[in-house]
Protein backbone atom coordinates (compact mmCIF):
# COMPACT_ATOMS: atom_id res chain seq x y z
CA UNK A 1 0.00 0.00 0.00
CA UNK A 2 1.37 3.35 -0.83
CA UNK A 3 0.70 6.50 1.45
CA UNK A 4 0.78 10.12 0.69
CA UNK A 5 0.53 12.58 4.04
CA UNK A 6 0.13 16.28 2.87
CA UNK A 7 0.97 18.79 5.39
CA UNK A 8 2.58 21.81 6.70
CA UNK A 9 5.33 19.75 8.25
CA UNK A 10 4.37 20.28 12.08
CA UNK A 11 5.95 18.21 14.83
CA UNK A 12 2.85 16.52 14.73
CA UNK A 13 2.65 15.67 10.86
CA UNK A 14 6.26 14.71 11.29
CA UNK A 15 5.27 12.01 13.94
CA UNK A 16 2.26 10.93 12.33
CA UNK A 17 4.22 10.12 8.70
CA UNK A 18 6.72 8.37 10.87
CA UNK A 19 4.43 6.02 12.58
CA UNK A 20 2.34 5.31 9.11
CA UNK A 21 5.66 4.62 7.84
CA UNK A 22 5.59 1.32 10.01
CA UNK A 23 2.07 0.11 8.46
CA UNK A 24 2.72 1.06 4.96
CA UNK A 25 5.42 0.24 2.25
CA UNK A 26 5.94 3.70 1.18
CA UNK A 27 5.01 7.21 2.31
CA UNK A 28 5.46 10.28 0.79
CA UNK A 29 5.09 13.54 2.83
CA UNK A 30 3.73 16.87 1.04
CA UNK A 31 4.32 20.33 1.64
CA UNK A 32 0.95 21.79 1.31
CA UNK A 33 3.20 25.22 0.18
CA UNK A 34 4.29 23.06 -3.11
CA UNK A 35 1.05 21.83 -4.30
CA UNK A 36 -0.96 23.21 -6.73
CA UNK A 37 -4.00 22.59 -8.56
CA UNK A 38 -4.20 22.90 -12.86
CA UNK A 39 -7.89 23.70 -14.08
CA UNK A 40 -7.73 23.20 -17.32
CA UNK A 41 -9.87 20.51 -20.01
CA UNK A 42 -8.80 18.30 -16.87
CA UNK A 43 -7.26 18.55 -13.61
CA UNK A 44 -4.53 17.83 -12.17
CA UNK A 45 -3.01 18.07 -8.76
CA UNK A 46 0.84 18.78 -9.08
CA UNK A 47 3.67 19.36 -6.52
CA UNK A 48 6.72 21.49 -7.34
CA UNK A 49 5.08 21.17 -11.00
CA UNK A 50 5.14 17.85 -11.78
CA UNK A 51 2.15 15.23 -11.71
CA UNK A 52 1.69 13.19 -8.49
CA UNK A 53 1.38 9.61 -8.52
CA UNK A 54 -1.79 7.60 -7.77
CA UNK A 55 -1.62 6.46 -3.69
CA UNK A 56 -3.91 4.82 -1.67
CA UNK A 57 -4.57 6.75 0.81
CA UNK A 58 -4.30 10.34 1.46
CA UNK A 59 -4.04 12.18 4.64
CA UNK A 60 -4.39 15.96 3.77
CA UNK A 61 -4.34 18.25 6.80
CA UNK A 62 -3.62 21.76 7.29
CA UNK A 63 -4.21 25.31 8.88
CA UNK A 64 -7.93 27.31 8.07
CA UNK A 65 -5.38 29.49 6.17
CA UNK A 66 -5.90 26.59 3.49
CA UNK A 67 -8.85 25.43 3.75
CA UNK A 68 -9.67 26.08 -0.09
CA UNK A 69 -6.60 24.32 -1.86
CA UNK A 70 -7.17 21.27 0.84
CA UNK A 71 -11.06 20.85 -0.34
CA UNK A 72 -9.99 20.96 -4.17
CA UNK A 73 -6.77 18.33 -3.54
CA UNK A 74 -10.06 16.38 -1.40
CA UNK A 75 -12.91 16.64 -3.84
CA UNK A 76 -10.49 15.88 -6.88
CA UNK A 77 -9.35 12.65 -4.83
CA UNK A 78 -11.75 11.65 -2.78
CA UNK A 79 -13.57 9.08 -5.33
CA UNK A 80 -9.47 7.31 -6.07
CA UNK A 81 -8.14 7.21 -2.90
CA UNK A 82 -9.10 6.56 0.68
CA UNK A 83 -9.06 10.14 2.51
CA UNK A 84 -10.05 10.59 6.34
CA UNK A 85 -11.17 13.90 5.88
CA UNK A 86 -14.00 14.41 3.49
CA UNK A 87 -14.44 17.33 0.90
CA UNK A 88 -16.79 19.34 3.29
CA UNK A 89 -14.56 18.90 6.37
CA UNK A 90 -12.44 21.79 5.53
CA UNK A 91 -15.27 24.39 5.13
CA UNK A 92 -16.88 22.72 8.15
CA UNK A 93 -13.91 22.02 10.30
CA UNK A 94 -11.93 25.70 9.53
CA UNK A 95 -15.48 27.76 9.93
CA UNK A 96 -17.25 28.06 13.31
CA UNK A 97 -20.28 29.10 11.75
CA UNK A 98 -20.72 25.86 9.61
CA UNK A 99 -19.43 23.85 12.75
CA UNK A 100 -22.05 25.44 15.14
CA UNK A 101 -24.40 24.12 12.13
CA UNK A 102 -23.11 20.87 11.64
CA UNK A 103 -23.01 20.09 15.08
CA UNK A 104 -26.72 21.32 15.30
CA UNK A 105 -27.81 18.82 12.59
CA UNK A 106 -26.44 16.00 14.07
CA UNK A 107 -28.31 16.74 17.29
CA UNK A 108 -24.70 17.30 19.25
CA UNK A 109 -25.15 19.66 22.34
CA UNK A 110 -23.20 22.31 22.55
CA UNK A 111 -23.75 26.00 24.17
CA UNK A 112 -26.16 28.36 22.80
CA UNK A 113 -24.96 30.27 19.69
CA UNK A 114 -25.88 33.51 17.84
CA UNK A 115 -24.88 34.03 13.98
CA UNK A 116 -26.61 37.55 13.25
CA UNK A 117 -26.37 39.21 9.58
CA UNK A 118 -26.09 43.07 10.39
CA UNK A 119 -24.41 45.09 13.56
CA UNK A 120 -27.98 46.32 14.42
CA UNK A 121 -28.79 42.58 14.81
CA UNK A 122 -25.91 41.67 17.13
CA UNK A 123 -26.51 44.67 19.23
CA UNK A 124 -30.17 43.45 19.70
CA UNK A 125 -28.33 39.94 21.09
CA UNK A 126 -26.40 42.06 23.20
CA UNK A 127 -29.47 43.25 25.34
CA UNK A 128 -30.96 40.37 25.71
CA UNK A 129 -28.56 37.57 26.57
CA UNK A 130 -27.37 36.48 29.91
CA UNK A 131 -23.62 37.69 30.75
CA UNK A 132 -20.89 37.09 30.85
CA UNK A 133 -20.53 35.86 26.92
CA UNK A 134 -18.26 34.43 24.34
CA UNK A 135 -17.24 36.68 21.21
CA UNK A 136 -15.34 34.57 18.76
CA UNK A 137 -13.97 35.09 15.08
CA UNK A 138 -15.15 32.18 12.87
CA UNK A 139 -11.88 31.39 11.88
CA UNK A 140 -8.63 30.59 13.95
CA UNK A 141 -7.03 27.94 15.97
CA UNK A 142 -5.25 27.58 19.43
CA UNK A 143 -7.93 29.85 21.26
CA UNK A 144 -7.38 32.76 18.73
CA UNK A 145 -10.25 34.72 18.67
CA UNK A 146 -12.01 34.00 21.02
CA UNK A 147 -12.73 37.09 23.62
CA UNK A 148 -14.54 37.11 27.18
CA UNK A 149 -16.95 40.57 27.92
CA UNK A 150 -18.61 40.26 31.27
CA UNK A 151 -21.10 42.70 30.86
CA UNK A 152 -23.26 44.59 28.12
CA UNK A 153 -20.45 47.44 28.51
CA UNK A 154 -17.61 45.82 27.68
CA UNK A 155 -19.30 43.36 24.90
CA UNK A 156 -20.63 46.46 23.14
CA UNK A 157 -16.85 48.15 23.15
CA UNK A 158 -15.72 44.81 21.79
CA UNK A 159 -18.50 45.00 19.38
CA UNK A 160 -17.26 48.56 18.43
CA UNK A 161 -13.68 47.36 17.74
CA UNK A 162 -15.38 44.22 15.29
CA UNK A 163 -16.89 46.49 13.50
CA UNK A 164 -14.16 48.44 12.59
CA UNK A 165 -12.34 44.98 11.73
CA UNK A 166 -15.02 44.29 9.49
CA UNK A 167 -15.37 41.10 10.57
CA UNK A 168 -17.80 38.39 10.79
CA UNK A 169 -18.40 36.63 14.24
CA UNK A 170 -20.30 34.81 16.79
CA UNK A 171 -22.14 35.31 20.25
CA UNK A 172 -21.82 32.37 22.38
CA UNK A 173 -23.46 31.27 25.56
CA UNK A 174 -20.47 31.29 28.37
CA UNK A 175 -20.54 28.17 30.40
CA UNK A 176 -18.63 28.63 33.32
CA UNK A 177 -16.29 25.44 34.08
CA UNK A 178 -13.23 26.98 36.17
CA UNK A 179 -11.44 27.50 33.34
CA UNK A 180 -11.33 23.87 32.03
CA UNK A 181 -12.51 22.01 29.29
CA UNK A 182 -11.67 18.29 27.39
CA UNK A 183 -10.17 17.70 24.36
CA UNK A 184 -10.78 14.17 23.03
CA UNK A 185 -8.99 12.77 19.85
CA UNK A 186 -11.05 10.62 17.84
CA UNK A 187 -10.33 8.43 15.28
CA UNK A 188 -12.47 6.79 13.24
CA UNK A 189 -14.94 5.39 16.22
CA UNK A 190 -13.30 5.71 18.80
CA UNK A 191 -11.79 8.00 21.46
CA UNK A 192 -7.69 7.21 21.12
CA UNK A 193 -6.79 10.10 23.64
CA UNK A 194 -8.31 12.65 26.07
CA UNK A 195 -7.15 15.45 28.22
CA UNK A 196 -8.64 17.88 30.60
CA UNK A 197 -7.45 21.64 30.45
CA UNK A 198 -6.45 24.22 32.93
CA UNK A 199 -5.87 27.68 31.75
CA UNK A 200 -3.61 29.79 33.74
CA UNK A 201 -4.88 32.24 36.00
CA UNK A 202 -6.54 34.90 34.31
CA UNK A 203 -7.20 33.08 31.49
CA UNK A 204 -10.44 31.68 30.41
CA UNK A 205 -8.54 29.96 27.32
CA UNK A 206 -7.50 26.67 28.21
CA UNK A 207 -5.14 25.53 25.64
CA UNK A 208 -2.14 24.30 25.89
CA UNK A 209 -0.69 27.05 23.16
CA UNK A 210 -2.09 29.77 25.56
CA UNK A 211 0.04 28.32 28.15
CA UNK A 212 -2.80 25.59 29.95
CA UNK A 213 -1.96 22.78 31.56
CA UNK A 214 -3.05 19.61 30.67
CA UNK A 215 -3.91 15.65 32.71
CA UNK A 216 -5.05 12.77 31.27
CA UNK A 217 -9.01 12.09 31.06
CA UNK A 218 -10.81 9.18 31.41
CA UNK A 219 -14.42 9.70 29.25
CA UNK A 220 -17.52 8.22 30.11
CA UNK A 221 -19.60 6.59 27.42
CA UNK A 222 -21.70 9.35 26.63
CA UNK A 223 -18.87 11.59 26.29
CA UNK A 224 -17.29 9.39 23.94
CA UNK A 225 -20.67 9.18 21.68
CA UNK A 226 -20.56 13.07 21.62
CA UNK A 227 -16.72 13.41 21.05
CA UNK A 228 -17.38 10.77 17.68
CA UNK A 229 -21.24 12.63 16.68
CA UNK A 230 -19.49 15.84 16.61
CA UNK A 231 -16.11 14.36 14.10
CA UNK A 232 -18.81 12.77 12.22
CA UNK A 233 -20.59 16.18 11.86
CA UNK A 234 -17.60 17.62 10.49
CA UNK A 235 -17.11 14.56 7.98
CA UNK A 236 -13.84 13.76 9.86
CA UNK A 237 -12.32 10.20 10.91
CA UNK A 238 -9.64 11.93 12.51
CA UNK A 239 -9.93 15.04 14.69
CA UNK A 240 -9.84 16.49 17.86
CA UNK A 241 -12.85 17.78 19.41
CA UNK A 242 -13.24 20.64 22.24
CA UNK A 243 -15.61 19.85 25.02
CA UNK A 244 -17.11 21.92 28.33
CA UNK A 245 -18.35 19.75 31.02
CA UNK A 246 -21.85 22.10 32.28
CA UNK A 247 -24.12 21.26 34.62
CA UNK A 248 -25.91 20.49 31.36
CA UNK A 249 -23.97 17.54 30.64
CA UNK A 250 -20.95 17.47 27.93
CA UNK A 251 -21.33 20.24 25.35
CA UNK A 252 -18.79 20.49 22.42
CA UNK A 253 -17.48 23.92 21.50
CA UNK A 254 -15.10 23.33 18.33
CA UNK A 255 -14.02 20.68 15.93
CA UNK A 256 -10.16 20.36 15.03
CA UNK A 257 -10.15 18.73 12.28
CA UNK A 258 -5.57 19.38 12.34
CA UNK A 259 -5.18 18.65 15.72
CA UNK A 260 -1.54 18.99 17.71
CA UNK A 261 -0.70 16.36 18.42
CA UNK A 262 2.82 16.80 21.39
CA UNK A 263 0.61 18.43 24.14
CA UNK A 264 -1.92 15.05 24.34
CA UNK A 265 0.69 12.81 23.74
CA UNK A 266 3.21 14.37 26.32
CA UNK A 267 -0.01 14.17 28.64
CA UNK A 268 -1.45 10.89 28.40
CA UNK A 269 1.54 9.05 27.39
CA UNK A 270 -0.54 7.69 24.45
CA UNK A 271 1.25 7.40 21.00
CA UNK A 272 -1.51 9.16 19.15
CA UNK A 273 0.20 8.95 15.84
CA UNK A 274 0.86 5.12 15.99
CA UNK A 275 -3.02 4.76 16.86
CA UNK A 276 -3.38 7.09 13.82
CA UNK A 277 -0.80 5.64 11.16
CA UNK A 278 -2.70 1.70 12.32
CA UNK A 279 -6.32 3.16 11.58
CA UNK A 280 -5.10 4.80 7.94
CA UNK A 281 -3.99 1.30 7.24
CA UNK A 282 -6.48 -0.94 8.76
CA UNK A 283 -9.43 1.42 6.52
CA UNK A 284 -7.10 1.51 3.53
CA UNK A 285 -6.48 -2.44 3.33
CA UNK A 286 -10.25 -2.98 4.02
CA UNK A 287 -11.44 -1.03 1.08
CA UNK A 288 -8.62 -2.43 -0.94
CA UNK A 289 -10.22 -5.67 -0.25
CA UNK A 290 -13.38 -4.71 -0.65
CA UNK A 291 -12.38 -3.12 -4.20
CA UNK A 292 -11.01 -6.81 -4.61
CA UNK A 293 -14.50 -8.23 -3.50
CA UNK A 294 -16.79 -5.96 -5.83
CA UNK A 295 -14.60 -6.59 -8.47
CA UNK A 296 -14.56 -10.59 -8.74
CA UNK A 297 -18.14 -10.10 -8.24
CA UNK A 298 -18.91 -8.06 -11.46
CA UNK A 299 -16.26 -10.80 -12.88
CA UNK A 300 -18.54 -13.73 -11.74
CA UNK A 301 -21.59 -11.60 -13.39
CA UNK A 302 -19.91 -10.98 -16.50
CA UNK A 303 -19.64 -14.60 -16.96
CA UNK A 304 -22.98 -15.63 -16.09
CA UNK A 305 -21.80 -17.49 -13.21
CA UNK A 306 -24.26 -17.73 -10.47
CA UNK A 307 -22.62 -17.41 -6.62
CA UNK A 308 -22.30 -20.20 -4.49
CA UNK A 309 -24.64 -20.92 -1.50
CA UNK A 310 -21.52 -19.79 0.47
CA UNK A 311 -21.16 -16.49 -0.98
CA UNK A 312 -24.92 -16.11 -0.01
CA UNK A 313 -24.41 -17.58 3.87
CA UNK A 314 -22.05 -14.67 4.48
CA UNK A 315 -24.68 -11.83 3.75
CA UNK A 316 -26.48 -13.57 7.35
CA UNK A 317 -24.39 -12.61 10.40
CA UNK A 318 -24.92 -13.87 13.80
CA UNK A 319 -23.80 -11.79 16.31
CA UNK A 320 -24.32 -9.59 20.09
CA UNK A 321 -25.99 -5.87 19.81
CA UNK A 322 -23.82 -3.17 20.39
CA UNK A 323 -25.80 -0.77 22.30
CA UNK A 324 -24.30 3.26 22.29
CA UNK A 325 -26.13 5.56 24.31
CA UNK A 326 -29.20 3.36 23.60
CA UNK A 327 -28.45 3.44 20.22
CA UNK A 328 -28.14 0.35 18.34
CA UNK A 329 -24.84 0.20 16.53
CA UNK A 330 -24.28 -2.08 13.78
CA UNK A 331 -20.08 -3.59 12.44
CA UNK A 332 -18.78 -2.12 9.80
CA UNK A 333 -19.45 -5.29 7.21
CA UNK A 334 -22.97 -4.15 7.30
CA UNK A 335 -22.19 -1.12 6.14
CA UNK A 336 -20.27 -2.53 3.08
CA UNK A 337 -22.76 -5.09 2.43
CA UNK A 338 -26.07 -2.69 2.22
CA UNK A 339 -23.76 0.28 1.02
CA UNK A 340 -25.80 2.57 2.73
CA UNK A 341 -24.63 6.22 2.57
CA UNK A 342 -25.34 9.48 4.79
CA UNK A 343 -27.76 10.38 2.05
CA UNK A 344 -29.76 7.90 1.97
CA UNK A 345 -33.79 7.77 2.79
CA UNK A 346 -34.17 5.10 4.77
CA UNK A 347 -37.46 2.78 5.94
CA UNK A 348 -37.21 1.35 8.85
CA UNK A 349 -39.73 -1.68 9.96
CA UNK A 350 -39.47 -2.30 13.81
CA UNK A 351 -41.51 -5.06 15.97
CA UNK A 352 -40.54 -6.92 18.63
CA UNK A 353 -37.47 -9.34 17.86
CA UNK A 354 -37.60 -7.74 14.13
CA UNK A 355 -35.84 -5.06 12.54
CA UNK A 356 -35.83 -4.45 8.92
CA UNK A 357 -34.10 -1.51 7.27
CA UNK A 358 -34.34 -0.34 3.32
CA UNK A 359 -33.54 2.19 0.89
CA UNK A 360 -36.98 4.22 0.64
């Protein structure tokens, strides 16, 4: 199998295309800086100007600085190579706006959040929500951005200096934790790694780049279903999400869809990017095999050849509910058996001891 990781070459890239170097039999790793993308009668991705091979999987990551080049190297890939990051990951993952969305469609909890089209709007907000509040920039990472007003006084002068910015941004509800907050690193279904954060004194940014301190985290269940609703939201396998624990119950307030990755690891004393580098290659072998699969299929259809009674047996599975958050959660096989997609209308039949599920 043949890897390509594209990235800004971070500490944390550079660990990550170590480890996946263990799992598969070549890697290459991409400066973002050096790619570019030819529109022409067809398009091409190339890198220092020359064409770039066909790989097998793809691990594009990168700052909200390039969020468009990383959806156009995604969208023009996605359908030849296995990617953990889908197309709209980068618009949702780099934009607060379309997270606070995405999360909202998925039914994720999170604090209440105000998106408002004019200044006359926002100062309306301003008079009647509870203080203190949130004001953050849609874009920006590490805590940038994000400013604390404690009154209506000092969020309308911070409202003044926006507007000279001309800037769009968000109103969010403040949910006082003592300066803490969890940040979980999922990949693909799973939670690898968790911290909690302390910000310093003074601080109500808890994030290790604005000088927090960080201890490991052991996750409940549910807090583990949110962490993996909310990378699913963003159409990410791999990502860290940003959660407050409220008297509410866990509520997610950002999606990282680059996470760092020394501050977790240096923490927990978890090798995140081995637990990465094994996922990229577990997914990329399966769908190689399933590729394999479809393809002796159409072979054995071709032909005329009817499949054997085994081939048949394998579609009926015998097997122990998994049960998340009362949800029922079905393997993976399914999945590739039905091929069921996000998209999809389902109908679902449900009596007792029965369930049947079909495209509507």
């Amino acid at each position: 199998m043949k890897a390509a990781l594209i990235s800004l070459g971070s500490v944390s890239s550079q660990w990550t295309a170590d480890a996946m170097k263990k799992h598969f039999e070549s890697v290459d790793t991409l400066n973002l800086n050096r790619i570019e993308v030819s529109i022409g009668k067809e398009i091409e991705i190339l890198y220092v100007g020359k064409p770039l091979p066909s790989y097998d999987c793809i691990y594009a990551k990168g700052s909200f600085r390039y969020a468009a080049i990383l959806t156009a190297i995604t969208s023009i890939w996605y359908k030849n190579a296995y990617m953990p990051l889908k197309p709209r990951s980068f618009d949702i993952g780099h934009d607060k706006f379309l997270t606070q969305i995405a999360l909202n469609q998925r039914k994720v909890p999170m604090p209440t959040t105000y998106i408002f089209p004019s200044l006359e709007a926002a100062r309306k907000i301003l008079e009647k929500v509870n203080y203190p509040i949130i004001m953050k920039f849609p874009q920006g990472t590490q805590g940038r951005g994000v400013m604390f007003a404690d009154s209506y006084a000092s969020a309308s002068s911070i409202l003044d200096a926006l507007a000279s910015l001309k800037q769009p941004f968000l109103i969010q509800e403040y949910i006082d934790t003592q300066g803490t907050d969890i940040r979980a690193i999922v990949v693909g279904e799973r939670v690898v790694a968790a911290m909690k954060r302390t910000a310093v004194k003074g601080e109500e940014r808890a994030n290790i780049h604005a000088g927090g301190s960080g201890k490991p985290a052991q996750l409940d269940t549910y807090t583990k279903n949110i962490a993996v609703e909310a990378a699913k939201a963003a159409g990410a396998e791999i990502c860290g999400v940003d959660i407050l624990e409220s008297n509410k119950g866990p509520l997610v307030i950002e999606v990282n869809i680059s996470p760092g990755l020394q501050g977790i690891t240096a923490t927990t004393k978890i090798d995140v990017a081995s637990e990465i580098a094994k996922y990229l290659a577990a997914r990329t072998s399966d769908i190689k095999e399933s590729g394999r699969k479809s393809g002796t299929s159409r072979i054995l259809d071709d032909l005329g050849i009817e499949k054997t009674a085994t081939s048949q047996a394998e579609k009926q599975i015998i097997m122990n509910l998994d049960f998340r958050a009362e949800r029922i959660l079905l393997p993976k096989v399914v999945t590739g058996i039905t091929r069921f997609a996000e998209k999809d209308d389902i109908i679902i039949r449900a009596e007792k001891g029965k369930l049947t599920v079909e495209k509507a």
